[in-house]
PDB file of N, CA and C in Angstrom:
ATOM      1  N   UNK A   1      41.551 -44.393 -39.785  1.00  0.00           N
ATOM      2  CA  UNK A   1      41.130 -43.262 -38.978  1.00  0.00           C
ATOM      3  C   UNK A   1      40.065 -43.668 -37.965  1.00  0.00           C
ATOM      4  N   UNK A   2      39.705 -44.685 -38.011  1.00  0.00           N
ATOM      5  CA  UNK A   2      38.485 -45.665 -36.858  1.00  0.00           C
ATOM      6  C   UNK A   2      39.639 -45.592 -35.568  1.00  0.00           C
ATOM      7  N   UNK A   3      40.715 -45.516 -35.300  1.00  0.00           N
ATOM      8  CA  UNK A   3      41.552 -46.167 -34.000  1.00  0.00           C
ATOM      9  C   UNK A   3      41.850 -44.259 -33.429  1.00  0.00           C
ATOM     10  N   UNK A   4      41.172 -44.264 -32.577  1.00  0.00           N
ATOM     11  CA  UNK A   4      41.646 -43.114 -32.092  1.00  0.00           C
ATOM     12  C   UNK A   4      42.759 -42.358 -31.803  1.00  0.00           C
ATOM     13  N   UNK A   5      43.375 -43.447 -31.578  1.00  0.00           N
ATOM     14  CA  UNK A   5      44.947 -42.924 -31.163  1.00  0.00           C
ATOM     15  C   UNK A   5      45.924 -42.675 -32.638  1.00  0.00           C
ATOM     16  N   UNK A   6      45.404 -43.061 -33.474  1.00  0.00           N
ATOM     17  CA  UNK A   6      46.185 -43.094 -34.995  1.00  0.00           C
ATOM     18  C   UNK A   6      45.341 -41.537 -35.503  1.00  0.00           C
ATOM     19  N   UNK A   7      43.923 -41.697 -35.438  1.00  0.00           N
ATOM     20  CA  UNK A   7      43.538 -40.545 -35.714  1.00  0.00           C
ATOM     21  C   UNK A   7      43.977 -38.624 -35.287  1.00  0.00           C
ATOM     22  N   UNK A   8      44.764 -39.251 -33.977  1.00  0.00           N
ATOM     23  CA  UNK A   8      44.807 -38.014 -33.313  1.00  0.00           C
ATOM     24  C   UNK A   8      46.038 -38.016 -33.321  1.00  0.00           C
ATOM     25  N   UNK A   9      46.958 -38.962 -33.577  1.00  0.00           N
ATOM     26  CA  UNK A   9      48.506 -38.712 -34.430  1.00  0.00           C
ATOM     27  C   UNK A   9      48.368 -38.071 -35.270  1.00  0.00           C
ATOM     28  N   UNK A  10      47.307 -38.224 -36.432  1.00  0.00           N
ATOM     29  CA  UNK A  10      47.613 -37.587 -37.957  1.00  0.00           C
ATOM     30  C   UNK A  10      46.874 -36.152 -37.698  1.00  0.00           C
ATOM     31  N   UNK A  11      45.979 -35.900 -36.995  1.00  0.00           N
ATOM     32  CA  UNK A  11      45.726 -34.363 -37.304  1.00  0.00           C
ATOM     33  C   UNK A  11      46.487 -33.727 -36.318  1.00  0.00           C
ATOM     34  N   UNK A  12      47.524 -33.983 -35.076  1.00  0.00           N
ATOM     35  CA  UNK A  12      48.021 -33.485 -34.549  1.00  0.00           C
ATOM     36  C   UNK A  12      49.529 -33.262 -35.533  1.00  0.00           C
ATOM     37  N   UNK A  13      49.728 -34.322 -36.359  1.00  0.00           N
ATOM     38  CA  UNK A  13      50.546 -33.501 -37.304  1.00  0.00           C
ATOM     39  C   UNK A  13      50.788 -32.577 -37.742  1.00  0.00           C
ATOM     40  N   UNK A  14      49.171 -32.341 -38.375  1.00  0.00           N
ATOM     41  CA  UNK A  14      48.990 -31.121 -38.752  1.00  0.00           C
ATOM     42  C   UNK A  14      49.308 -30.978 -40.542  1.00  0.00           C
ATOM     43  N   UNK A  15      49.440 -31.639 -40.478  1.00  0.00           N
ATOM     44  CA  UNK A  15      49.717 -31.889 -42.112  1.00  0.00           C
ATOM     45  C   UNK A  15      48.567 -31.994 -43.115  1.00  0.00           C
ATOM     46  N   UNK A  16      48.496 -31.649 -44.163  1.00  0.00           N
ATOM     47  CA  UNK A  16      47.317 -31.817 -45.618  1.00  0.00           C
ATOM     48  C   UNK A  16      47.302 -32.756 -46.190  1.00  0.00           C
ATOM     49  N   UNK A  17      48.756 -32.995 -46.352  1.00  0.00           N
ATOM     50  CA  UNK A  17      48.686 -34.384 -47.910  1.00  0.00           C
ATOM     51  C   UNK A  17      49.070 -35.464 -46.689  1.00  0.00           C
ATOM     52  N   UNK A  18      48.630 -36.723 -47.450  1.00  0.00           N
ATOM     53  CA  UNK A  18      48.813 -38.103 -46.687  1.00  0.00           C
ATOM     54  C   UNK A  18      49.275 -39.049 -48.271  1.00  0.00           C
ATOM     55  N   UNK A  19      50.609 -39.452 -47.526  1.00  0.00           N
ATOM     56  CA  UNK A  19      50.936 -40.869 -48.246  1.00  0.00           C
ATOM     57  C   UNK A  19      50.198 -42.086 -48.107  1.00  0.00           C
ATOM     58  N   UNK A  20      49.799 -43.210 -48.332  1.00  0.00           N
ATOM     59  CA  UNK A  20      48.892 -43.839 -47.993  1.00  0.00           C
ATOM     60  C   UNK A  20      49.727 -45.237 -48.349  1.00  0.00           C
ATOM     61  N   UNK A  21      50.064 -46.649 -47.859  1.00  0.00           N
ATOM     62  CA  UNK A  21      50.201 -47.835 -48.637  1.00  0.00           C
ATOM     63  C   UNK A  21      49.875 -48.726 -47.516  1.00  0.00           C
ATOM     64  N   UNK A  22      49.148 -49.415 -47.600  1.00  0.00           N
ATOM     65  CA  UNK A  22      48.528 -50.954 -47.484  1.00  0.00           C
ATOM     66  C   UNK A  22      49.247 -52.263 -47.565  1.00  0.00           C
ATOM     67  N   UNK A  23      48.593 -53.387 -46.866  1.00  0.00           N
ATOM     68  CA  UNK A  23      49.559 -54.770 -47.610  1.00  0.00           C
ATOM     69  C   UNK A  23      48.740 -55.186 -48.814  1.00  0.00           C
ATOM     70  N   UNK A  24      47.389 -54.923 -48.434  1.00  0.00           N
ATOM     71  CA  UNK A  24      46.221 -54.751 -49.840  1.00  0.00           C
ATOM     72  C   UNK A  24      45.641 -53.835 -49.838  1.00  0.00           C
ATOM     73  N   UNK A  25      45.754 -53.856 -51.455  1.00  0.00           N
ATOM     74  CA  UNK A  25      44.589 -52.572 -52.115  1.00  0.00           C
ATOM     75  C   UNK A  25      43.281 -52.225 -51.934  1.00  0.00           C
ATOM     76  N   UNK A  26      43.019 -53.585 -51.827  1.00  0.00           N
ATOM     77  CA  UNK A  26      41.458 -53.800 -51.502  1.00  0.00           C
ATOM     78  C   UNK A  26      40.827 -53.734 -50.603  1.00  0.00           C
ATOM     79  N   UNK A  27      41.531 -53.687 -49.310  1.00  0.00           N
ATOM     80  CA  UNK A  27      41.349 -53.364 -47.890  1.00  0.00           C
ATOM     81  C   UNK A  27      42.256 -52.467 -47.048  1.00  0.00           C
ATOM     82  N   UNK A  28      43.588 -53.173 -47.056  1.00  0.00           N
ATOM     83  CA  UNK A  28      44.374 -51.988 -46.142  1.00  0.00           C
ATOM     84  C   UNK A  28      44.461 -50.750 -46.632  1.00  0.00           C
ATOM     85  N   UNK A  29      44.355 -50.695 -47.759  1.00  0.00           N
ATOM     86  CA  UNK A  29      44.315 -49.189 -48.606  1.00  0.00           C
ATOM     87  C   UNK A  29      43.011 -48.311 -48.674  1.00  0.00           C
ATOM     88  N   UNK A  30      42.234 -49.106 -49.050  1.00  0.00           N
ATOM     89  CA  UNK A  30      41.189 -48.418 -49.575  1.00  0.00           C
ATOM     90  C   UNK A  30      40.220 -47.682 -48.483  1.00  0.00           C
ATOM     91  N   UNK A  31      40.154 -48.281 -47.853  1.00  0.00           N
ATOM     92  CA  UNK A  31      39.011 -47.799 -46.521  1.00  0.00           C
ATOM     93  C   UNK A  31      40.051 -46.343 -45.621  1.00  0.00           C
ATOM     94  N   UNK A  32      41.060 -46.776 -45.638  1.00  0.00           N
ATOM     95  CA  UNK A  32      42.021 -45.328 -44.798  1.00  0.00           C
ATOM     96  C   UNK A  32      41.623 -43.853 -46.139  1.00  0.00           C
ATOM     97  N   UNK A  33      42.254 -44.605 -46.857  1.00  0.00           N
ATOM     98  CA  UNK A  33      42.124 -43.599 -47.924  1.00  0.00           C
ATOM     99  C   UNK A  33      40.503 -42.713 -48.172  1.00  0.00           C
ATOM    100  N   UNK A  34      39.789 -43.520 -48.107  1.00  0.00           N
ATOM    101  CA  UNK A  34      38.269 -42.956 -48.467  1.00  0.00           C
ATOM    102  C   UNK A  34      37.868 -41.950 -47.026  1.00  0.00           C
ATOM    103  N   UNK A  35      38.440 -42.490 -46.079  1.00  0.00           N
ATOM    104  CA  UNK A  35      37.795 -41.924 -44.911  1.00  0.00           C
ATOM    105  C   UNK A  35      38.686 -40.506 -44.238  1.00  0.00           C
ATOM    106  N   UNK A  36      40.559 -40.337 -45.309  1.00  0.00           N
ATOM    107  CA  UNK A  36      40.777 -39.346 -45.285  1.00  0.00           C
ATOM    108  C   UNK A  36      40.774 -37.893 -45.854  1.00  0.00           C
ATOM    109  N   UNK A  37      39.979 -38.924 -47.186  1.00  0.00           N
ATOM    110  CA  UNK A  37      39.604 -37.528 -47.893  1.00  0.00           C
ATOM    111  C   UNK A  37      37.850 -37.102 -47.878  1.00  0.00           C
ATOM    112  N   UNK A  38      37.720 -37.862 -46.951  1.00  0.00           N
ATOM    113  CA  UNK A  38      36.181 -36.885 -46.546  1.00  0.00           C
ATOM    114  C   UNK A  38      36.231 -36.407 -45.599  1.00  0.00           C
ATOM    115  N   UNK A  39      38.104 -36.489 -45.154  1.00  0.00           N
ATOM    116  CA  UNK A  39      38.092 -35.411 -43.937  1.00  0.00           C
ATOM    117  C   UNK A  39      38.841 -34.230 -44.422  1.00  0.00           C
ATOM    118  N   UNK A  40      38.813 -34.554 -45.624  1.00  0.00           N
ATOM    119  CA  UNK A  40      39.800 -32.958 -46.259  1.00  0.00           C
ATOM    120  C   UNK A  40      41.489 -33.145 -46.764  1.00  0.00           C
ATOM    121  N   UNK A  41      41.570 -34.076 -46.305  1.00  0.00           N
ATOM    122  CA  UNK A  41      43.264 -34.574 -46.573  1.00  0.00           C
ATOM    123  C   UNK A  41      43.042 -34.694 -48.095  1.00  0.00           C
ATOM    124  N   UNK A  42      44.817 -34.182 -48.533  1.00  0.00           N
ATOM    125  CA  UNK A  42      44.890 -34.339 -49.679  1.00  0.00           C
ATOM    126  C   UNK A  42      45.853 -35.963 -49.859  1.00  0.00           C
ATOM    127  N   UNK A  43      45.160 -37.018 -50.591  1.00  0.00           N
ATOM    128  CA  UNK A  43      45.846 -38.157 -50.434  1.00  0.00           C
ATOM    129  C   UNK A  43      46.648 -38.877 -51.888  1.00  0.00           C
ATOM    130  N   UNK A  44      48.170 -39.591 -51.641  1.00  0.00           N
ATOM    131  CA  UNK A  44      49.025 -40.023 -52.788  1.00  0.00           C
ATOM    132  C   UNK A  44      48.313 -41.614 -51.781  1.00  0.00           C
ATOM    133  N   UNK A  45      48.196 -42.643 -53.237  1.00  0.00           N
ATOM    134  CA  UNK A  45      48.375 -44.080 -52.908  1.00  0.00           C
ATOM    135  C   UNK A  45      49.357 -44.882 -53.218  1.00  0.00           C
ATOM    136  N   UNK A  46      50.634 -45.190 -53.036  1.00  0.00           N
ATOM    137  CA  UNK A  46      51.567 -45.901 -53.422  1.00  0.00           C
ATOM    138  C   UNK A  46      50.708 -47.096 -53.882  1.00  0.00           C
ATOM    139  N   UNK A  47      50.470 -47.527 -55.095  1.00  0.00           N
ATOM    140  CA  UNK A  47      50.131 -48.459 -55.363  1.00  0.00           C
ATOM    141  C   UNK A  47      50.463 -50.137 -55.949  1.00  0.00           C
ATOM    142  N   UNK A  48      51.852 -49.996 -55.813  1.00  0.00           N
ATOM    143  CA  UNK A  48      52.816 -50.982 -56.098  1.00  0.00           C
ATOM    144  C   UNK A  48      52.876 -51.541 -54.904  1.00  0.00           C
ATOM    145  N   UNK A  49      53.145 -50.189 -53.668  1.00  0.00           N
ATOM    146  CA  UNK A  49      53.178 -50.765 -52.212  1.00  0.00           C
ATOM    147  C   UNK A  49      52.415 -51.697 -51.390  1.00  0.00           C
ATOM    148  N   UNK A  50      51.295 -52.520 -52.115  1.00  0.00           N
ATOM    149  CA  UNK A  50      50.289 -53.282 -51.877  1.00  0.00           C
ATOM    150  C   UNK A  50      49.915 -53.842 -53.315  1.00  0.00           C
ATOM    151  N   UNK A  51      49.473 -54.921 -52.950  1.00  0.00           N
ATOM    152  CA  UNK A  51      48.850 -55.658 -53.649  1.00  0.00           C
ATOM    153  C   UNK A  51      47.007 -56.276 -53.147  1.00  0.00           C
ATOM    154  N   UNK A  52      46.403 -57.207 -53.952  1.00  0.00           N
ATOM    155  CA  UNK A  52      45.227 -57.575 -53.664  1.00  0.00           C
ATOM    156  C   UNK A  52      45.667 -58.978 -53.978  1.00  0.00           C
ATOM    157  N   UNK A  53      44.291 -59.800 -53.250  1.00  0.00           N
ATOM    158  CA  UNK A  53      44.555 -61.342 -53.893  1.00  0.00           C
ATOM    159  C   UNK A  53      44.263 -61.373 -55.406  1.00  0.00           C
ATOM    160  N   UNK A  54      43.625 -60.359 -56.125  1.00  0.00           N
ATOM    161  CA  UNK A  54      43.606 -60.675 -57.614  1.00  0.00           C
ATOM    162  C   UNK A  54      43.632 -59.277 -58.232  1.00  0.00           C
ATOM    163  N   UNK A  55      43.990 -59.284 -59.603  1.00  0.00           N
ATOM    164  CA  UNK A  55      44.332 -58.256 -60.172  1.00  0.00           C
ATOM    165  C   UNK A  55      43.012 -57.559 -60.079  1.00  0.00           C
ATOM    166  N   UNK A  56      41.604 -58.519 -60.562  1.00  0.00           N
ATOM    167  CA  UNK A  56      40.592 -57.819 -60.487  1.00  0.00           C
ATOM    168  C   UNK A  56      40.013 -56.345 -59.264  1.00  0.00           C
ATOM    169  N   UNK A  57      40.660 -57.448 -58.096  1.00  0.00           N
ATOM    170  CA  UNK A  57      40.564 -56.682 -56.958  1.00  0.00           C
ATOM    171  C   UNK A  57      40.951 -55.161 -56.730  1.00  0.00           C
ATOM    172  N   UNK A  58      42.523 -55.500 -57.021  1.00  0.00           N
ATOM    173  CA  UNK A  58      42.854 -54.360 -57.224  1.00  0.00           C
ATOM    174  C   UNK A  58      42.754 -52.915 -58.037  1.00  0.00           C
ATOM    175  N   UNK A  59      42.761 -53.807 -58.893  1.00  0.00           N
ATOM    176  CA  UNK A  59      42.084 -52.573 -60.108  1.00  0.00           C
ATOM    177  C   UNK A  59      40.928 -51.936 -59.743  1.00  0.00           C
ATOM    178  N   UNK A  60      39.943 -52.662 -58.932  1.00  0.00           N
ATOM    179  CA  UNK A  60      38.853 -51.388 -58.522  1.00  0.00           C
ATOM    180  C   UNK A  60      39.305 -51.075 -57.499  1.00  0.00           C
ATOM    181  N   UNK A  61      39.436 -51.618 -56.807  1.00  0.00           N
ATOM    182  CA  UNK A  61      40.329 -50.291 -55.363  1.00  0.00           C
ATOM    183  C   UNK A  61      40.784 -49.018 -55.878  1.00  0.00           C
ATOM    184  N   UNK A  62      41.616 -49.394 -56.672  1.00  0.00           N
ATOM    185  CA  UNK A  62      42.662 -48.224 -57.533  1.00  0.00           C
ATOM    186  C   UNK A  62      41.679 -47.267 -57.995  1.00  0.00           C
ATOM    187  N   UNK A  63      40.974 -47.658 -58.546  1.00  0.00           N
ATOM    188  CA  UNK A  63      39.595 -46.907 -59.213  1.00  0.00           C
ATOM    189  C   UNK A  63      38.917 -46.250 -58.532  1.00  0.00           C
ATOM    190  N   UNK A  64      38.567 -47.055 -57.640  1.00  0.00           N
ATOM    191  CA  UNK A  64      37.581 -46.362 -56.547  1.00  0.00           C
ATOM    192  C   UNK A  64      38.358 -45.272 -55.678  1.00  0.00           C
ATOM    193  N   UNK A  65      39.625 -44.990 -55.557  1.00  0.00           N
ATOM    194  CA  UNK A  65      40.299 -44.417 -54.946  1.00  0.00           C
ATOM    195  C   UNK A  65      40.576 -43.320 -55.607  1.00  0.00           C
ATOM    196  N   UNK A  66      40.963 -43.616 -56.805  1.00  0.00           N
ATOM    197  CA  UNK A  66      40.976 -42.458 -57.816  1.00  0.00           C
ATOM    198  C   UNK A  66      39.657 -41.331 -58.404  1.00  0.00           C
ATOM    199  N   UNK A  67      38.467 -42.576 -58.022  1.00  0.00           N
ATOM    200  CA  UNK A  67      37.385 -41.529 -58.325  1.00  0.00           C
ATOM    201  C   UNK A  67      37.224 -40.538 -57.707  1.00  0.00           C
ATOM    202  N   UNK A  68      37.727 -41.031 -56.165  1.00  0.00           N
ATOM    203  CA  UNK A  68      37.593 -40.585 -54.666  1.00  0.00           C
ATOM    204  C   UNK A  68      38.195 -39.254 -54.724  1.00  0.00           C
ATOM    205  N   UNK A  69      39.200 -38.959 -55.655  1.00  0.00           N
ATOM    206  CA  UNK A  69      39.846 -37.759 -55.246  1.00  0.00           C
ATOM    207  C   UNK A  69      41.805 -38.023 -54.594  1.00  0.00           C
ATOM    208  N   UNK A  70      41.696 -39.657 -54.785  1.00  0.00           N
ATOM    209  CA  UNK A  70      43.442 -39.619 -54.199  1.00  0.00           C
ATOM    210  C   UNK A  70      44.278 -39.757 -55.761  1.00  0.00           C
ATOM    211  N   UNK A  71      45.023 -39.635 -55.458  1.00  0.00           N
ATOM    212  CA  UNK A  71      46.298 -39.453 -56.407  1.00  0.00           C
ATOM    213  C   UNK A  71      46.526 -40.796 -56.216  1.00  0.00           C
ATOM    214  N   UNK A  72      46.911 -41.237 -57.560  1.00  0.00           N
ATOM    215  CA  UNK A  72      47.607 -43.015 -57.685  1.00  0.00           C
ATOM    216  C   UNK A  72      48.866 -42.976 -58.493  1.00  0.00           C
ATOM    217  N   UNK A  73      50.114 -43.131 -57.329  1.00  0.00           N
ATOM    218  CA  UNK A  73      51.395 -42.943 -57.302  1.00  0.00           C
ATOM    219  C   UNK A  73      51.939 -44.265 -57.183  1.00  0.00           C
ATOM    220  N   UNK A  74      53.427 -44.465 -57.871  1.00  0.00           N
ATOM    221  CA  UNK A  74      54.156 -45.776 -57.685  1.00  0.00           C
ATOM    222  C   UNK A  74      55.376 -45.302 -56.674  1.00  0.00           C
ATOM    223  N   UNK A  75      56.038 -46.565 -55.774  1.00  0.00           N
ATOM    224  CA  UNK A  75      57.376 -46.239 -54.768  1.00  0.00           C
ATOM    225  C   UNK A  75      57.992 -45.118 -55.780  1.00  0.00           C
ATOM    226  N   UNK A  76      58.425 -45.320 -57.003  1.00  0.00           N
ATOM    227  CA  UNK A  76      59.670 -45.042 -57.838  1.00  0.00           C
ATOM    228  C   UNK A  76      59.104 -43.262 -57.868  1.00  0.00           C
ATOM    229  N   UNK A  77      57.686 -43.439 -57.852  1.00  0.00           N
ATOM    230  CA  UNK A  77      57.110 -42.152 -58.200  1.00  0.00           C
ATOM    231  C   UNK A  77      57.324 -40.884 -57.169  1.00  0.00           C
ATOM    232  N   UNK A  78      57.048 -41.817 -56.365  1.00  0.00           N
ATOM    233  CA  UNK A  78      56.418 -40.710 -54.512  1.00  0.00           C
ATOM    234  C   UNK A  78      57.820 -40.262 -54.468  1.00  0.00           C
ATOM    235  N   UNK A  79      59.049 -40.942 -54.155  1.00  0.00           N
ATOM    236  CA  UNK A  79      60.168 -41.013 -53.527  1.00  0.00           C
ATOM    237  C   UNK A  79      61.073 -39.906 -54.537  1.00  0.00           C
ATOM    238  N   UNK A  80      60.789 -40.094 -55.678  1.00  0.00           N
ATOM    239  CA  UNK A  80      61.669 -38.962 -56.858  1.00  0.00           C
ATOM    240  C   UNK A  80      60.437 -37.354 -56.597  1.00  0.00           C
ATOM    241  N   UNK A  81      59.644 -37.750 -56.271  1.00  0.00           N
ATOM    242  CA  UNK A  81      58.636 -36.377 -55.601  1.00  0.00           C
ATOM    243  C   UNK A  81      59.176 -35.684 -54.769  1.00  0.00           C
ATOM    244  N   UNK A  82      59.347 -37.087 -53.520  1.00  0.00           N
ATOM    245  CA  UNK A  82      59.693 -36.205 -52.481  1.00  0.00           C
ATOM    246  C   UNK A  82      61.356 -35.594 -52.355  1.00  0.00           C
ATOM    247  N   UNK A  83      62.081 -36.143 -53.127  1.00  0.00           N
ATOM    248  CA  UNK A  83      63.661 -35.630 -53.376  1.00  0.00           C
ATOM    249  C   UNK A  83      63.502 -34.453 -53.833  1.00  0.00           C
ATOM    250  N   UNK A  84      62.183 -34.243 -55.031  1.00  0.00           N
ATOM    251  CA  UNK A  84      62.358 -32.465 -55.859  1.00  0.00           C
ATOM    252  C   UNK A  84      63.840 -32.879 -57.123  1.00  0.00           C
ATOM    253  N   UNK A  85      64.905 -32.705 -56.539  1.00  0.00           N
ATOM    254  CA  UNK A  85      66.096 -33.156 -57.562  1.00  0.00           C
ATOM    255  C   UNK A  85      67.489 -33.743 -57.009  1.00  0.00           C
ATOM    256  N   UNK A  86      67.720 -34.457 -57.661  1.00  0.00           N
ATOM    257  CA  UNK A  86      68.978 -35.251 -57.271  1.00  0.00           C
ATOM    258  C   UNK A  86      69.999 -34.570 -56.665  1.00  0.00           C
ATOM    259  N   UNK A  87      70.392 -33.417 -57.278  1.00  0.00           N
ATOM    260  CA  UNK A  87      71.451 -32.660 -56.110  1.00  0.00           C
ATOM    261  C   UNK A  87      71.204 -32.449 -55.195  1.00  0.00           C
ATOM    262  N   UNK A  88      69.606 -32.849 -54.377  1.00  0.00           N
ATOM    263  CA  UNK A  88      69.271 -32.350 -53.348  1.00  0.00           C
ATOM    264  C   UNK A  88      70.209 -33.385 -52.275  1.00  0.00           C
ATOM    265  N   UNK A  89      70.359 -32.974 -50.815  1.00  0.00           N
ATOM    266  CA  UNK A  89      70.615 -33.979 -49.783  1.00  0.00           C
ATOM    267  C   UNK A  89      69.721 -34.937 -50.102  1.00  0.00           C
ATOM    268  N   UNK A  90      68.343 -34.841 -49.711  1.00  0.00           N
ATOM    269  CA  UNK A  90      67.750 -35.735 -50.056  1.00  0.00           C
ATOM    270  C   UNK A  90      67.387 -36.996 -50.981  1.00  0.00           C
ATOM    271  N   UNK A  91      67.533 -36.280 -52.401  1.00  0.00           N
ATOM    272  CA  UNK A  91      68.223 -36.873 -53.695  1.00  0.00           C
ATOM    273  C   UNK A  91      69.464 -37.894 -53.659  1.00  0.00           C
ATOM    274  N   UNK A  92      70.057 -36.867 -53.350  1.00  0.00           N
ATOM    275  CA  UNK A  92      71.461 -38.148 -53.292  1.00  0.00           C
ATOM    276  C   UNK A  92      71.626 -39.083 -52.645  1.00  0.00           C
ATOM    277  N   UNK A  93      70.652 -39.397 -50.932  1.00  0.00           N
ATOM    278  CA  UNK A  93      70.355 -40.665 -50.285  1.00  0.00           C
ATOM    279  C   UNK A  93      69.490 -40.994 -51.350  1.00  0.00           C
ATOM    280  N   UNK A  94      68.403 -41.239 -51.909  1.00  0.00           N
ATOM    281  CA  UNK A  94      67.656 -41.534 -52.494  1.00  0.00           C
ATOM    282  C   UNK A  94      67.866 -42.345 -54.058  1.00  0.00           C
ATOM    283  N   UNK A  95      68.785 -41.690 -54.425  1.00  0.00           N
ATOM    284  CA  UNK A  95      69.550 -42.438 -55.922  1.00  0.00           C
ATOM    285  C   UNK A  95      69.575 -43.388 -55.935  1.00  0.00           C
ATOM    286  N   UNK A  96      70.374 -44.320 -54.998  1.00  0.00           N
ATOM    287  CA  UNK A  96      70.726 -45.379 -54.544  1.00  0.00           C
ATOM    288  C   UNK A  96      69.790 -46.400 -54.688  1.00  0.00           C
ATOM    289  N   UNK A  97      68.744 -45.809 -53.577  1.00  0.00           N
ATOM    290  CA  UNK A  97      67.585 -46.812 -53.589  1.00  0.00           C
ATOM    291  C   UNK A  97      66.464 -46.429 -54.907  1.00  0.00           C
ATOM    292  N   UNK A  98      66.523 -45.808 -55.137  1.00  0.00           N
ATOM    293  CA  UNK A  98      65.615 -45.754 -56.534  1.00  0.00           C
ATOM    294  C   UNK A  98      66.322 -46.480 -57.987  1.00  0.00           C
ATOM    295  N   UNK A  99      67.647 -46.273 -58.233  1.00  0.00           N
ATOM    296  CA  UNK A  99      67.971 -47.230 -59.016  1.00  0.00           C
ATOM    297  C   UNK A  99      67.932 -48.655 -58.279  1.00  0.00           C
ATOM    298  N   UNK A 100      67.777 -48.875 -57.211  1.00  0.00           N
ATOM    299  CA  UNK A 100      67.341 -50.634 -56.710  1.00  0.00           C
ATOM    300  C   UNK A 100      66.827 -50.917 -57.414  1.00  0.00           C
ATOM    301  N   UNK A 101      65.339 -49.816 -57.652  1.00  0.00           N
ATOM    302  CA  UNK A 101      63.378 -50.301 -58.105  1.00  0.00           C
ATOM    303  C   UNK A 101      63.935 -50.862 -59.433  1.00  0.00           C
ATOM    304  N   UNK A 102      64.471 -49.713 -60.474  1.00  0.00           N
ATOM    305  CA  UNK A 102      64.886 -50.283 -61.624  1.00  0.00           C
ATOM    306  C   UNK A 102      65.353 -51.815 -61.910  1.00  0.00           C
ATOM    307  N   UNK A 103      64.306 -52.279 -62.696  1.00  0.00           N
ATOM    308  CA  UNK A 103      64.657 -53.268 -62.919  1.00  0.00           C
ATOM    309  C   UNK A 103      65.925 -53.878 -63.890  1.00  0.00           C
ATOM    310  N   UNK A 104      66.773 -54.378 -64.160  1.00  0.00           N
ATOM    311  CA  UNK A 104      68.367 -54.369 -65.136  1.00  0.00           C
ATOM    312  C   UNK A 104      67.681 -55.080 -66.159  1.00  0.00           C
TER     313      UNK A 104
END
């Protein structure tokens, strides 16, 4: 939310909740996230969707994010959210790629 032009994309949205994922937890994540919910946004962190250079790392990001007030969500999680239920249109593109995540 520091880049103006990104900032004034997301409230011209107009939207409440924010998805959030990073290439790291520890940085690309964490700092967006903190600085959208002290603007009132309600925030999910895909947290699979990033990683840190060490587990340690991550795990307090996650933490610190969670203290923060965001929701700590996995791909498999957000994506069966945002379908609601499989008979949906939405759902049924979605099947597909959610049994991908599953591991055999």
């Amino acid at each position: 939310m520091d880049d103006p032009g990104f900032a004034a994309a997301v409230k011209a949205a107009g939207r409440p909740n924010l998805i959030i994922a990073g290439v790291t937890n520890d940085v690309c994540t964490v700092y967006p996230t903190l600085t959208t919910l002290d603007e009132g946004y309600r925030v999910q962190v895909v947290a699979d969707a990033g990683g840190s250079p060490s587990k340690l790392a991550d795990d307090v990001a996650l933490r610190r994010m969670e203290r923060a007030g965001a929701g700590i969500t996995s791909t498999n999680m957000i994506l069966t959210e945002l379908a609601r239920h499989w008979a949906s249109p939405a759902g049924e593109k979605l099947l597909p790629i959610v049994a991908e995540l599953i591991p055999a």
